[in-house]
C-alpha atoms as a PDB file:
ATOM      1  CA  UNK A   1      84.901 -44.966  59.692  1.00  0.00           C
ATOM      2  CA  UNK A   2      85.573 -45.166  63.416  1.00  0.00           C
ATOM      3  CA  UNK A   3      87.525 -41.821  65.367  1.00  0.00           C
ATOM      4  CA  UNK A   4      88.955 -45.184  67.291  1.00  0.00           C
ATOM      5  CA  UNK A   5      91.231 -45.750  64.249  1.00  0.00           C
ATOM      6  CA  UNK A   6      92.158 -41.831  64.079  1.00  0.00           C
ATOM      7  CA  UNK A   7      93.147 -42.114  67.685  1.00  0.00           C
ATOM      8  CA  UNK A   8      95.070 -45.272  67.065  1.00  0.00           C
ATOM      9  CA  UNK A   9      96.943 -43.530  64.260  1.00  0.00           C
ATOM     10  CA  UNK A  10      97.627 -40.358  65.986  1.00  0.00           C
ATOM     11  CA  UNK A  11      99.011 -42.381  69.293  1.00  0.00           C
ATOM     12  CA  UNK A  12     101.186 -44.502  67.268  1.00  0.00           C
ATOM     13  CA  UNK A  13     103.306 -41.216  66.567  1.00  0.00           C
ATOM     14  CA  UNK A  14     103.483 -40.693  70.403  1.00  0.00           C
ATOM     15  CA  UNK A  15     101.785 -41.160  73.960  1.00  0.00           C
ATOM     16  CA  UNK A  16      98.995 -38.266  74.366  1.00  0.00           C
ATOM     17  CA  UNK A  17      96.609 -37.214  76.898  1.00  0.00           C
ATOM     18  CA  UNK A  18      92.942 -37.099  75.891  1.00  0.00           C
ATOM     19  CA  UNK A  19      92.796 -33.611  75.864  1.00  0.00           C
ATOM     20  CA  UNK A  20      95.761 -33.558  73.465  1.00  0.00           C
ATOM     21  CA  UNK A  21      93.834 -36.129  71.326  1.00  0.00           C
ATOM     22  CA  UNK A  22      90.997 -33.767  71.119  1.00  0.00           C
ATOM     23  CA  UNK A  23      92.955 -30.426  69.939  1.00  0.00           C
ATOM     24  CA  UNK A  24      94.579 -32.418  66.978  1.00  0.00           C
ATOM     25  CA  UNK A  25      90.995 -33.764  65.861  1.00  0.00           C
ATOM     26  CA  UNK A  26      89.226 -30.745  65.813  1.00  0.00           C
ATOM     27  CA  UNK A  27      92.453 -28.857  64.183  1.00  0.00           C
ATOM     28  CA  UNK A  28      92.437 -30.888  61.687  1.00  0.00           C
ATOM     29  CA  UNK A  29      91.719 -30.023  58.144  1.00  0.00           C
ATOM     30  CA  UNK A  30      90.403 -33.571  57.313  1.00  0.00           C
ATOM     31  CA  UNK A  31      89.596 -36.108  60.158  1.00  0.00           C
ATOM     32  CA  UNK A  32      86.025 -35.983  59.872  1.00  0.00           C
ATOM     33  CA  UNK A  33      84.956 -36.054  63.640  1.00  0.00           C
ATOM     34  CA  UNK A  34      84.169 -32.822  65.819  1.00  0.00           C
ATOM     35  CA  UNK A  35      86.463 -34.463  68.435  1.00  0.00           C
ATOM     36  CA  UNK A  36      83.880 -33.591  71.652  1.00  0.00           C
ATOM     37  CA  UNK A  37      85.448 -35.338  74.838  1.00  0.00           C
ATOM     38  CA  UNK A  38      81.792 -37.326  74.356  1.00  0.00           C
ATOM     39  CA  UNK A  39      83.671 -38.742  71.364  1.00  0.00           C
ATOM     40  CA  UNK A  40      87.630 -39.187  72.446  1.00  0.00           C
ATOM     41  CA  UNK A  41      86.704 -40.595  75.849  1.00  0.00           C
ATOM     42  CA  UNK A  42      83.923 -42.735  74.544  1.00  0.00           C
ATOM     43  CA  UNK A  43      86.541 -44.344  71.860  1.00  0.00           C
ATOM     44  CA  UNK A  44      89.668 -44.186  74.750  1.00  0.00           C
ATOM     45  CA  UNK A  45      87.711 -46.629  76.748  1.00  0.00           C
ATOM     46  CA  UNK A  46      86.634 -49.290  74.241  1.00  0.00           C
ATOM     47  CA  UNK A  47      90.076 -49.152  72.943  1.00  0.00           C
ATOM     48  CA  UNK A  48      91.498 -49.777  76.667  1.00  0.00           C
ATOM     49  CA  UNK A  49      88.688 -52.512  76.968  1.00  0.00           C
ATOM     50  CA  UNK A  50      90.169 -54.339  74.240  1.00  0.00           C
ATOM     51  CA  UNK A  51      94.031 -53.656  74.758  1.00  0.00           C
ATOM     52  CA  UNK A  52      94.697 -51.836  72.215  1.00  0.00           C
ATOM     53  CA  UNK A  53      95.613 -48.727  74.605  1.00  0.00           C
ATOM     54  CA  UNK A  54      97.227 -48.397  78.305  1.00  0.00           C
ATOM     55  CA  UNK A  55      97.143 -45.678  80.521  1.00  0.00           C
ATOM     56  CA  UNK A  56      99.243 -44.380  83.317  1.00  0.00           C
ATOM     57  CA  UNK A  57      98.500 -41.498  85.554  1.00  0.00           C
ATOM     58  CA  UNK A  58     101.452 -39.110  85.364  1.00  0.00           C
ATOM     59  CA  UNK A  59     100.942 -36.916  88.881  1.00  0.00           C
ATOM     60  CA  UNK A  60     102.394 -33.076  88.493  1.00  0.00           C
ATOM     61  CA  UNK A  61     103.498 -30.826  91.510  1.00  0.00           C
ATOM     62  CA  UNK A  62     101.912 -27.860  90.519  1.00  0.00           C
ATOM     63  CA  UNK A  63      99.042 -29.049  87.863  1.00  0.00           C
ATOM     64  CA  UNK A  64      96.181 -31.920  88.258  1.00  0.00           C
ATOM     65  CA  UNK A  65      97.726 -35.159  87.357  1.00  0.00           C
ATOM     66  CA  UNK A  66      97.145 -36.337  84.076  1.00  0.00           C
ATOM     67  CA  UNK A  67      96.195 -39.860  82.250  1.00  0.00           C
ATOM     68  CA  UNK A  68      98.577 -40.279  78.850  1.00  0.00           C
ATOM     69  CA  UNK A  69      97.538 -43.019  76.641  1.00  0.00           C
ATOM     70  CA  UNK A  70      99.961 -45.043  74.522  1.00  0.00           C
ATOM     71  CA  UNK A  71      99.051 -47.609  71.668  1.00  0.00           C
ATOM     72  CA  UNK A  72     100.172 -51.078  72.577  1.00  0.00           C
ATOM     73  CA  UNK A  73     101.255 -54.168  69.967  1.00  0.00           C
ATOM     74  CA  UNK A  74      97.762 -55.219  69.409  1.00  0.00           C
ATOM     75  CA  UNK A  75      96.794 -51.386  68.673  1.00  0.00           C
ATOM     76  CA  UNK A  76      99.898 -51.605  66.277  1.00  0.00           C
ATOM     77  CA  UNK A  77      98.403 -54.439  64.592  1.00  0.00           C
ATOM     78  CA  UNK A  78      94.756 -53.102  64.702  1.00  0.00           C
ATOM     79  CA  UNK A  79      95.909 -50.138  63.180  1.00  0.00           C
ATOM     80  CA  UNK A  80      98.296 -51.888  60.253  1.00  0.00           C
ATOM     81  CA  UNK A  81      94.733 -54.493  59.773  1.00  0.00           C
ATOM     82  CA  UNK A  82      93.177 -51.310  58.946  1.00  0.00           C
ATOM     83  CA  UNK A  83      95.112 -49.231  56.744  1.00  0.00           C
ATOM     84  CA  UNK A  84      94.954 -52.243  54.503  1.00  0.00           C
ATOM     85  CA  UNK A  85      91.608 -52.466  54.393  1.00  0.00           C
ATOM     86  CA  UNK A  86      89.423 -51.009  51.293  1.00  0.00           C
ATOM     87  CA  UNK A  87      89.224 -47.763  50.980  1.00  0.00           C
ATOM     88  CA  UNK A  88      85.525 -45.889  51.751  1.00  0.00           C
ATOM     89  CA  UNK A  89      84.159 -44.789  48.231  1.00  0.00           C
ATOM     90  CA  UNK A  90      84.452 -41.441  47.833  1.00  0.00           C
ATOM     91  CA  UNK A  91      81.771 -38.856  49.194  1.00  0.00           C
ATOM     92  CA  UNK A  92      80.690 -35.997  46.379  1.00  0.00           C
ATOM     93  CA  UNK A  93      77.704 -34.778  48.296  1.00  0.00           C
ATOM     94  CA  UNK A  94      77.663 -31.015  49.053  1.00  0.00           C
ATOM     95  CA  UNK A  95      74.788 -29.216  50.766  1.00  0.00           C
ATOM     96  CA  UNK A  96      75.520 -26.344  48.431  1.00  0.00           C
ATOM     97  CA  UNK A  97      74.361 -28.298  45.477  1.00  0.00           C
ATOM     98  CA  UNK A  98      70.970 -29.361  46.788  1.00  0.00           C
ATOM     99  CA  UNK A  99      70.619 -25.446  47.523  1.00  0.00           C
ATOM    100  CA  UNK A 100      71.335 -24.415  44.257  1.00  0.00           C
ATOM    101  CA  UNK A 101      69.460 -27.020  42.331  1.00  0.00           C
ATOM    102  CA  UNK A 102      66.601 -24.675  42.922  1.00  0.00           C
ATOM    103  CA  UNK A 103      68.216 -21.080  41.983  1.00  0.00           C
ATOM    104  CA  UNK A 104      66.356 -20.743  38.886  1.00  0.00           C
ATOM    105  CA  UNK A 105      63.834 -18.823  40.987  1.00  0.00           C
ATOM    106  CA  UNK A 106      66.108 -16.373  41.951  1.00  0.00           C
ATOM    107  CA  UNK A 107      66.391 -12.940  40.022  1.00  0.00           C
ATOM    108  CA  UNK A 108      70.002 -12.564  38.544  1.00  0.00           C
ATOM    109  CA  UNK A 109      71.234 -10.315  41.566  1.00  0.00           C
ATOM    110  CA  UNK A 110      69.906 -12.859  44.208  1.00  0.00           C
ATOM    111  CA  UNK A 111      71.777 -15.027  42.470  1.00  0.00           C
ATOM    112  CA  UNK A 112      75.089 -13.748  42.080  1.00  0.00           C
ATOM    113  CA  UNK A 113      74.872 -12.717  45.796  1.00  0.00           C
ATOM    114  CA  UNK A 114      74.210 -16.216  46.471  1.00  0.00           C
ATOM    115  CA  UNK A 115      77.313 -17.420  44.196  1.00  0.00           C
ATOM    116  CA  UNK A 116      79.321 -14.587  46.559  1.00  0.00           C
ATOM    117  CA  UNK A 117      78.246 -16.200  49.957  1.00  0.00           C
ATOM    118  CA  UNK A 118      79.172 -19.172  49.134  1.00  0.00           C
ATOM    119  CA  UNK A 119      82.540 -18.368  47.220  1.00  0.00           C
ATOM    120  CA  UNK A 120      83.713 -16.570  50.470  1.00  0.00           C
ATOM    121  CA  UNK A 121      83.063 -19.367  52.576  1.00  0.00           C
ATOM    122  CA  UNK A 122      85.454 -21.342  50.612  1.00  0.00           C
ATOM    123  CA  UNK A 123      87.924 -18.566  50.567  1.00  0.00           C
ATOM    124  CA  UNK A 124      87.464 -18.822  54.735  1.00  0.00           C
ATOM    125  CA  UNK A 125      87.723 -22.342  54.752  1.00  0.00           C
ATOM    126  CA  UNK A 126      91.515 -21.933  52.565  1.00  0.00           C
ATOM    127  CA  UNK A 127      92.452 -19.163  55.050  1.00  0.00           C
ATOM    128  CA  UNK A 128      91.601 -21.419  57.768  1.00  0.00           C
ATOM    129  CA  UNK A 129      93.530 -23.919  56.313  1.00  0.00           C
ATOM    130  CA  UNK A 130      96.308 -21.541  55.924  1.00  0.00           C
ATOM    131  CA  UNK A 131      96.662 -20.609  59.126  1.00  0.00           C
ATOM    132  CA  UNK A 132      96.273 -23.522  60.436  1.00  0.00           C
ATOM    133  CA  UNK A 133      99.445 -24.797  58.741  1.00  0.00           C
ATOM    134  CA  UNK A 134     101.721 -22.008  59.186  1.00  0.00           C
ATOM    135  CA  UNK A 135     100.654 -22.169  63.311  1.00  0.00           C
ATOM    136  CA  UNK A 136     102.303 -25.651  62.798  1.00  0.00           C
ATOM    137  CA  UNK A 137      99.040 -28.312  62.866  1.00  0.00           C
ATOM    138  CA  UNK A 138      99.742 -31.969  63.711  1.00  0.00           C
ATOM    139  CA  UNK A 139     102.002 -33.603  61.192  1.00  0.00           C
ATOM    140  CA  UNK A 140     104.285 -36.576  62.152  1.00  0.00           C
ATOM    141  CA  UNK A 141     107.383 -36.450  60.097  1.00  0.00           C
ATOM    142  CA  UNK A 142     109.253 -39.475  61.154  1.00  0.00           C
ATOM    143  CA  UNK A 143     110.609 -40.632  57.639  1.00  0.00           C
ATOM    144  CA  UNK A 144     110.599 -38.441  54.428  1.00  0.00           C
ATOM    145  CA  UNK A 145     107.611 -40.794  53.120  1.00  0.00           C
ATOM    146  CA  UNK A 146     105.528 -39.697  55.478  1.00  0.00           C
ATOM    147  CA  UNK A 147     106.309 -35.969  55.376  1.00  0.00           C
ATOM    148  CA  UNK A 148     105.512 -36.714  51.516  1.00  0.00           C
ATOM    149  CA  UNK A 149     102.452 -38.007  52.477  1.00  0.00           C
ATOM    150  CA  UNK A 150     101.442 -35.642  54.881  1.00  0.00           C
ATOM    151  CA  UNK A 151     102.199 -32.545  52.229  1.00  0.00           C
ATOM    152  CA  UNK A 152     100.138 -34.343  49.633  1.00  0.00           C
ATOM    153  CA  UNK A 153      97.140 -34.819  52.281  1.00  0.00           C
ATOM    154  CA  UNK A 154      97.412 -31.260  52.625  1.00  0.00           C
ATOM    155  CA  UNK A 155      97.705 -30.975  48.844  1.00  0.00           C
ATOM    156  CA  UNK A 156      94.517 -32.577  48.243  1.00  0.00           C
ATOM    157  CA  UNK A 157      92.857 -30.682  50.410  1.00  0.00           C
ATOM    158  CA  UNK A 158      94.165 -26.817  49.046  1.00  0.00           C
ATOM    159  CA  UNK A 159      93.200 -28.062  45.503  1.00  0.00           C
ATOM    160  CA  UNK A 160      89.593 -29.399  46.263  1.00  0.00           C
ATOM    161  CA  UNK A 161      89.010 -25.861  47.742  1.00  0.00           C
ATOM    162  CA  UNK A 162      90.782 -24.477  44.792  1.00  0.00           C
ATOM    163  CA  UNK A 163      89.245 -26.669  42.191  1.00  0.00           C
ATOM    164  CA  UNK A 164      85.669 -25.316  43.917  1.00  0.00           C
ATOM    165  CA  UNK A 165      86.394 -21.642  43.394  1.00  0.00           C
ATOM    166  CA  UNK A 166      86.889 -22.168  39.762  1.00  0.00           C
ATOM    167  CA  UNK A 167      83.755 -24.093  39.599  1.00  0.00           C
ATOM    168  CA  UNK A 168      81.799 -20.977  41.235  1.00  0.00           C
ATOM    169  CA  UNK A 169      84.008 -18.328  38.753  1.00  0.00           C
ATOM    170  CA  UNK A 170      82.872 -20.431  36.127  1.00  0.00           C
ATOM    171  CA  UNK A 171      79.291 -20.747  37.184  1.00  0.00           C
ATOM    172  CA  UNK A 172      78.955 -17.066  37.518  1.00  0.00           C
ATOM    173  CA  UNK A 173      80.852 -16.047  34.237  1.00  0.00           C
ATOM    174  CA  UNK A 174      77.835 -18.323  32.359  1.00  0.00           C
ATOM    175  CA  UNK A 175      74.969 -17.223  34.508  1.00  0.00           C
ATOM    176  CA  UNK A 176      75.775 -14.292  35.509  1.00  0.00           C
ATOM    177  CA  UNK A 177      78.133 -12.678  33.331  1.00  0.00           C
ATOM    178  CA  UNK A 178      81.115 -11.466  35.343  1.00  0.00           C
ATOM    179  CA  UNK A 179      84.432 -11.346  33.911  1.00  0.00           C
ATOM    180  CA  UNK A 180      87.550 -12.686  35.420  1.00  0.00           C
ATOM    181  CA  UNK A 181      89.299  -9.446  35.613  1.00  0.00           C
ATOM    182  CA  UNK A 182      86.012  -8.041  37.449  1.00  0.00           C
ATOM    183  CA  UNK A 183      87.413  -9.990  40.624  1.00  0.00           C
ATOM    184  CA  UNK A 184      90.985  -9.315  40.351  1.00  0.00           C
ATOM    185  CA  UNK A 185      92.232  -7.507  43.485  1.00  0.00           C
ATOM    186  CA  UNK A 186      95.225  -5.421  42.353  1.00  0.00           C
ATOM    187  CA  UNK A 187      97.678  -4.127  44.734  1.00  0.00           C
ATOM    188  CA  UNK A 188     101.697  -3.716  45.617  1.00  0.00           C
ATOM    189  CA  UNK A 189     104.123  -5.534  47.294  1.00  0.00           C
ATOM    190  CA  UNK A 190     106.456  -2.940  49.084  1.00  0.00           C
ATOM    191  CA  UNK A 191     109.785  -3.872  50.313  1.00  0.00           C
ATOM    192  CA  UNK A 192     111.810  -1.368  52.382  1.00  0.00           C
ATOM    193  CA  UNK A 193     114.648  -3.025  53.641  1.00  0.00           C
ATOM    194  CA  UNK A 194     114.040  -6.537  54.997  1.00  0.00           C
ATOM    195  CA  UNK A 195     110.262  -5.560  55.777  1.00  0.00           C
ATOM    196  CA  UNK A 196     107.335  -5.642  53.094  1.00  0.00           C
ATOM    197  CA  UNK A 197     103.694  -4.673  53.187  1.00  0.00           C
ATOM    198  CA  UNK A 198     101.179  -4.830  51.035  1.00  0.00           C
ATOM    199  CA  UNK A 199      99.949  -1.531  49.555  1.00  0.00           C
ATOM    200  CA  UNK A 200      96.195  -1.483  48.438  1.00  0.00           C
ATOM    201  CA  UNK A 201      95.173   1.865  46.765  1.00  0.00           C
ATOM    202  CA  UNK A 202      92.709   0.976  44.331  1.00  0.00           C
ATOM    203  CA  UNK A 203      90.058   3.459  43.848  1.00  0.00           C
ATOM    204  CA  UNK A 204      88.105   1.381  41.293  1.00  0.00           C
ATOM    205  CA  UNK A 205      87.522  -1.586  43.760  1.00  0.00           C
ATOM    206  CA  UNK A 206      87.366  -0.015  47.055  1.00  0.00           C
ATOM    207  CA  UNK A 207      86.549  -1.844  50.113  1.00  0.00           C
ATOM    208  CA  UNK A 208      82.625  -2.176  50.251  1.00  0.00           C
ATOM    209  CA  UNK A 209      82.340  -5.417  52.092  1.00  0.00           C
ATOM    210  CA  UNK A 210      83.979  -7.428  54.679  1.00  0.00           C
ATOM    211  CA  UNK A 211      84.588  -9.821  51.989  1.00  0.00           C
ATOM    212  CA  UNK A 212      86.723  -7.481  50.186  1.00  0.00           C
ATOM    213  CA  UNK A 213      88.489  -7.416  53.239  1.00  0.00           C
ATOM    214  CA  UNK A 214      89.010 -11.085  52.985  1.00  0.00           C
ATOM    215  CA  UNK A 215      90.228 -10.686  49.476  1.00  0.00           C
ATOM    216  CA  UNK A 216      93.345  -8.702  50.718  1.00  0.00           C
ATOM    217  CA  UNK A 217      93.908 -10.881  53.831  1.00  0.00           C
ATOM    218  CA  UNK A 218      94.306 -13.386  51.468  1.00  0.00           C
ATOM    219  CA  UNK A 219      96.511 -11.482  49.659  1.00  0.00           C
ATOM    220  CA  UNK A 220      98.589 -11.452  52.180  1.00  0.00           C
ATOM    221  CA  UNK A 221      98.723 -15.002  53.327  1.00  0.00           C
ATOM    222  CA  UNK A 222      99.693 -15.375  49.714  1.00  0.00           C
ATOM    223  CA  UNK A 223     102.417 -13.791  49.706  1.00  0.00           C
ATOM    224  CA  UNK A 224     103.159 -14.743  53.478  1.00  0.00           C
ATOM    225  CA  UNK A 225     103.089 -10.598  54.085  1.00  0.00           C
ATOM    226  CA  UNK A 226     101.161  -9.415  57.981  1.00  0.00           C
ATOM    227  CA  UNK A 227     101.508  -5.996  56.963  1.00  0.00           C
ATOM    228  CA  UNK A 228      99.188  -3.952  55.014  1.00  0.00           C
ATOM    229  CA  UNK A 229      98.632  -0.420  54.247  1.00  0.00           C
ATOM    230  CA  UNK A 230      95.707   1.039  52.761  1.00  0.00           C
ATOM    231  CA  UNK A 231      95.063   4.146  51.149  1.00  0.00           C
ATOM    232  CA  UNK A 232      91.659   6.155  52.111  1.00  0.00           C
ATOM    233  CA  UNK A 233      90.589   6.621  48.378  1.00  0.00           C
ATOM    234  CA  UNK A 234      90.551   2.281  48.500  1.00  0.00           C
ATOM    235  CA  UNK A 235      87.896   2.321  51.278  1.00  0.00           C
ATOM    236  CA  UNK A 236      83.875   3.061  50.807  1.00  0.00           C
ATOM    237  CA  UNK A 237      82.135   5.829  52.319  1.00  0.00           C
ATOM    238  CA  UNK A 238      80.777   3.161  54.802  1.00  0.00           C
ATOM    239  CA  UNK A 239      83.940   2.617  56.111  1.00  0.00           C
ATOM    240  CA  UNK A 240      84.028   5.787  57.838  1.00  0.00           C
ATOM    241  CA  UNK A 241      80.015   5.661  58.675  1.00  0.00           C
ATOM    242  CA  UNK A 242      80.601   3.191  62.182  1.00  0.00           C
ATOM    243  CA  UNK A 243      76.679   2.649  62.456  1.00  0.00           C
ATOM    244  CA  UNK A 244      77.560   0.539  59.175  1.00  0.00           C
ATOM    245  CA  UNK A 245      79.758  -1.729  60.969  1.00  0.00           C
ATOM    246  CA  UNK A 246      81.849  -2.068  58.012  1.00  0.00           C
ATOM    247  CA  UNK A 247      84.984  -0.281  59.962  1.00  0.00           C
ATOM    248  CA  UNK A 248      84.328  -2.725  62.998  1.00  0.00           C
ATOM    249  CA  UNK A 249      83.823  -6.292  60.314  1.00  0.00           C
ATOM    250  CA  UNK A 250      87.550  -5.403  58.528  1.00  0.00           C
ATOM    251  CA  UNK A 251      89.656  -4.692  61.247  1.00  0.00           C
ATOM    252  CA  UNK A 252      88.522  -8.024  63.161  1.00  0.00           C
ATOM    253  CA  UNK A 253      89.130  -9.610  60.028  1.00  0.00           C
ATOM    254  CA  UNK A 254      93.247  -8.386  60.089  1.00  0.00           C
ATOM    255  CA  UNK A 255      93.217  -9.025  63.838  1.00  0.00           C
ATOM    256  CA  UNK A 256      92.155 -12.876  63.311  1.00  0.00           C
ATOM    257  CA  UNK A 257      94.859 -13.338  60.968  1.00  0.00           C
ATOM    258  CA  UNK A 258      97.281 -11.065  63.027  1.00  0.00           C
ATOM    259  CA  UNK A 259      97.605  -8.478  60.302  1.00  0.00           C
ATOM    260  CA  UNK A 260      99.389  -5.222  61.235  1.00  0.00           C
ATOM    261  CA  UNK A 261      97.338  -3.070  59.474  1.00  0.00           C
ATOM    262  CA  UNK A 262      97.315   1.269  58.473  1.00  0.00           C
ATOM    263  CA  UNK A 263      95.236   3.479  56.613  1.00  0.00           C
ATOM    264  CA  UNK A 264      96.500   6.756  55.334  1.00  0.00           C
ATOM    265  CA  UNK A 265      93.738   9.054  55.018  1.00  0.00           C
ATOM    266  CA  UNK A 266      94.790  12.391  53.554  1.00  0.00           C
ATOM    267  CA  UNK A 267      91.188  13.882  53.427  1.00  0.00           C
ATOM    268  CA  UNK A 268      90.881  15.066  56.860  1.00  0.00           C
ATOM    269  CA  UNK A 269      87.197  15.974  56.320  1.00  0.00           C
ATOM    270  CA  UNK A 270      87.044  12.052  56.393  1.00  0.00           C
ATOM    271  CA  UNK A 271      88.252  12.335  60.204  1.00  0.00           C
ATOM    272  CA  UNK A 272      84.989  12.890  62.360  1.00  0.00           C
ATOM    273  CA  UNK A 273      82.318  11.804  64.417  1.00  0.00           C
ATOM    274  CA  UNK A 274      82.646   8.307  65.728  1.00  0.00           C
ATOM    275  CA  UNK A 275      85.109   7.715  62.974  1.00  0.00           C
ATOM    276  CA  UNK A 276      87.624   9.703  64.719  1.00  0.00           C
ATOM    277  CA  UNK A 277      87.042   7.971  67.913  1.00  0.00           C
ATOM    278  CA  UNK A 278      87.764   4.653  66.872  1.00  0.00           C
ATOM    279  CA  UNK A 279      90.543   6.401  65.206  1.00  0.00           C
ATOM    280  CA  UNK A 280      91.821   7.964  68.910  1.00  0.00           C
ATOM    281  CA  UNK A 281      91.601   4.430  70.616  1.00  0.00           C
ATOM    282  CA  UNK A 282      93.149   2.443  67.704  1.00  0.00           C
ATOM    283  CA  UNK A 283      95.854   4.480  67.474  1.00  0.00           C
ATOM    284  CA  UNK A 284      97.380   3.775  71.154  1.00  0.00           C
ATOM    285  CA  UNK A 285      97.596   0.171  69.978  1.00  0.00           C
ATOM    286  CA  UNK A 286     100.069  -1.585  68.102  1.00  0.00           C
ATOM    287  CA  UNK A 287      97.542  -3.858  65.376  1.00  0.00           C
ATOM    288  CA  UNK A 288      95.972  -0.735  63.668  1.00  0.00           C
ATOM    289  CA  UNK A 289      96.620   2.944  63.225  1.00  0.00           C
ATOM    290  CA  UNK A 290      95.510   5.282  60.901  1.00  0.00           C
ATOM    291  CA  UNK A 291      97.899   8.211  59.368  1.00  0.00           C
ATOM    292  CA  UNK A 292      97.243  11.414  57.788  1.00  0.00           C
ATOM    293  CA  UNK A 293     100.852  11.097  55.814  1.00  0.00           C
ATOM    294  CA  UNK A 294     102.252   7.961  53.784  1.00  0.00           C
ATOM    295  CA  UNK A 295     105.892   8.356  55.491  1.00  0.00           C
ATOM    296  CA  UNK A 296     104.961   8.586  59.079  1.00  0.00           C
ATOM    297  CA  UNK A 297     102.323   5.126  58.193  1.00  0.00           C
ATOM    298  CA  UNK A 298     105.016   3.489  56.285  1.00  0.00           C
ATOM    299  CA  UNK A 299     107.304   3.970  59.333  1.00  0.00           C
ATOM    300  CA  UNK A 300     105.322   2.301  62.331  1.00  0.00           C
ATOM    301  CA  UNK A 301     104.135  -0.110  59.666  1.00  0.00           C
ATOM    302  CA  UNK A 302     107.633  -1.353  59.366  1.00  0.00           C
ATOM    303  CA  UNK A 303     108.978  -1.611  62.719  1.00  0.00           C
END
């Protein structure tokens, strides 16, 4: 399949610069290109070659001028000729698989740790998604069919990523022998007022990993929370060790999502060393803070 007939597609919703071209490929959850200028420019040319595009240069006071590119009749018709054509079979091929055709060699922890890396690359690729969606990604609207068509695209795409995470659960309760409720993340939903947070507290699965971490960031795109509050008892010992780089790996996590995010910490002995650095410098920002008292963390949490 040619990027020419994404391009043709995505100008028949409205004129676009090349550069605009190239941000809605390469945000996109499914157009299969990496949408380099190598590739939009490349395609913009051959498409103006064979009239399918014009161009105008729209000249700007303050700014370079620009070049926007609009689909002409014959592009229309291109485009329609298309869309009608038969569809490419579908593709089933995964990297993944080739990889673990030959696990067998693995002992059982190499294994599971291999079933983890890959399980929380699809939970990145859903947050990704996620986010990518609630920043408002390119989605032409300009009859209810298409908006239904567009939300079932999007559809498809949650429930392949979902229907893989099952397959891995499943793979690893037969191989490996973990239990569903091994993975469950427990934690509250808080609501003071119009404001809620998640609270995470659980001393039985405390944060080891930054893929915990990920667990409760997807928590809270879940539940469409960017608050969260965690207790000190919920966080490993490494957390507070900085040469670890556990501390460093969770909080980036929250700040790529834009996650407001407190710890309450009642065992001061906790508080020390580089620990309470980070603490000192975190704490005259407005993303992360951590608290010695639930109230006062609730409060800034909040507001």
């Amino acid at each position: 399949m040619s990027i020419s007939y994404a391009i043709l597609g995505i100008l028949s919703y409205k004129p676009l610069t090349g550069y605009d071209l190239k941000k809605i490929i390469q945000s996109s959850s499914f157009m299969p290109w990496s949408g380099n200028n190598n590739q939009i420019y490349k395609s913009l040319v051959e498409l103006l070659e064979e009239g399918f595009v014009i161009n105008e240069v729209q000249h700007q006071e303050s700014s370079p001028s620009k070049k926007i590119y609009t689909i002409t009749e014959e592009g229309l018709v291109k485009l329609k000729e298309w869309v009608l054509s038969s569809p490419d079979p579908l593709e089933f091929k995964k990297p993944f698989l080739v990889q673990l055709a030959w696990a067998d060699q693995l002992s059982a922890e190499e294994l599971n740790d291999l079933l983890s890396r890959y399980e929380y690359e699809i939970k990145m690729q859903i947050l990704s998604h996620q986010e990518k969606r609630r920043r408002g990604s390119f989605s032409p609207e300009r009859t209810p069919r298409e908006k239904l068509i567009w939300d079932m695209i999007d559809k498809n795409i949650v429930s392949s990523y979902e229907n893989e995470l099952e397959w891995v659960s499943q793979l690893r309760r037969e191989i490996c022998g973990q239990k569903e409720e091994d993975k469950i993340m427990n934690y509250a939903v808080i609501s003071r007022g119009d404001k809620t947070y998640i609270k995470y507290t659980c001393s039985e699965s405390p944060i080891r990993t930054e893929q915990d971490a990920m667990d409760l960031v997807a928590a809270c795109i879940e539940n469409d929370i960017k608050r969260v509050m965690i207790g000190s008892e919920a966080l490993s010992d490494d957390f507070f060790r900085l040469s670890t780089g556990l501390a460093g790996g969770v909080l980036q996590k929250f700040a790529n999502y834009r996650i407001k995010a407190v710890v309450v910490i009642s065992d001061i002995e906790k508080i020390k060393g580089k620990f309470k650095e980070l603490m000192a410098e975190s704490n005259k920002g407005n993303s992360f803070r951590v608290f010695d008292n639930q109230v006062k963390a609730e409060e800034w949490l909040i507001n």
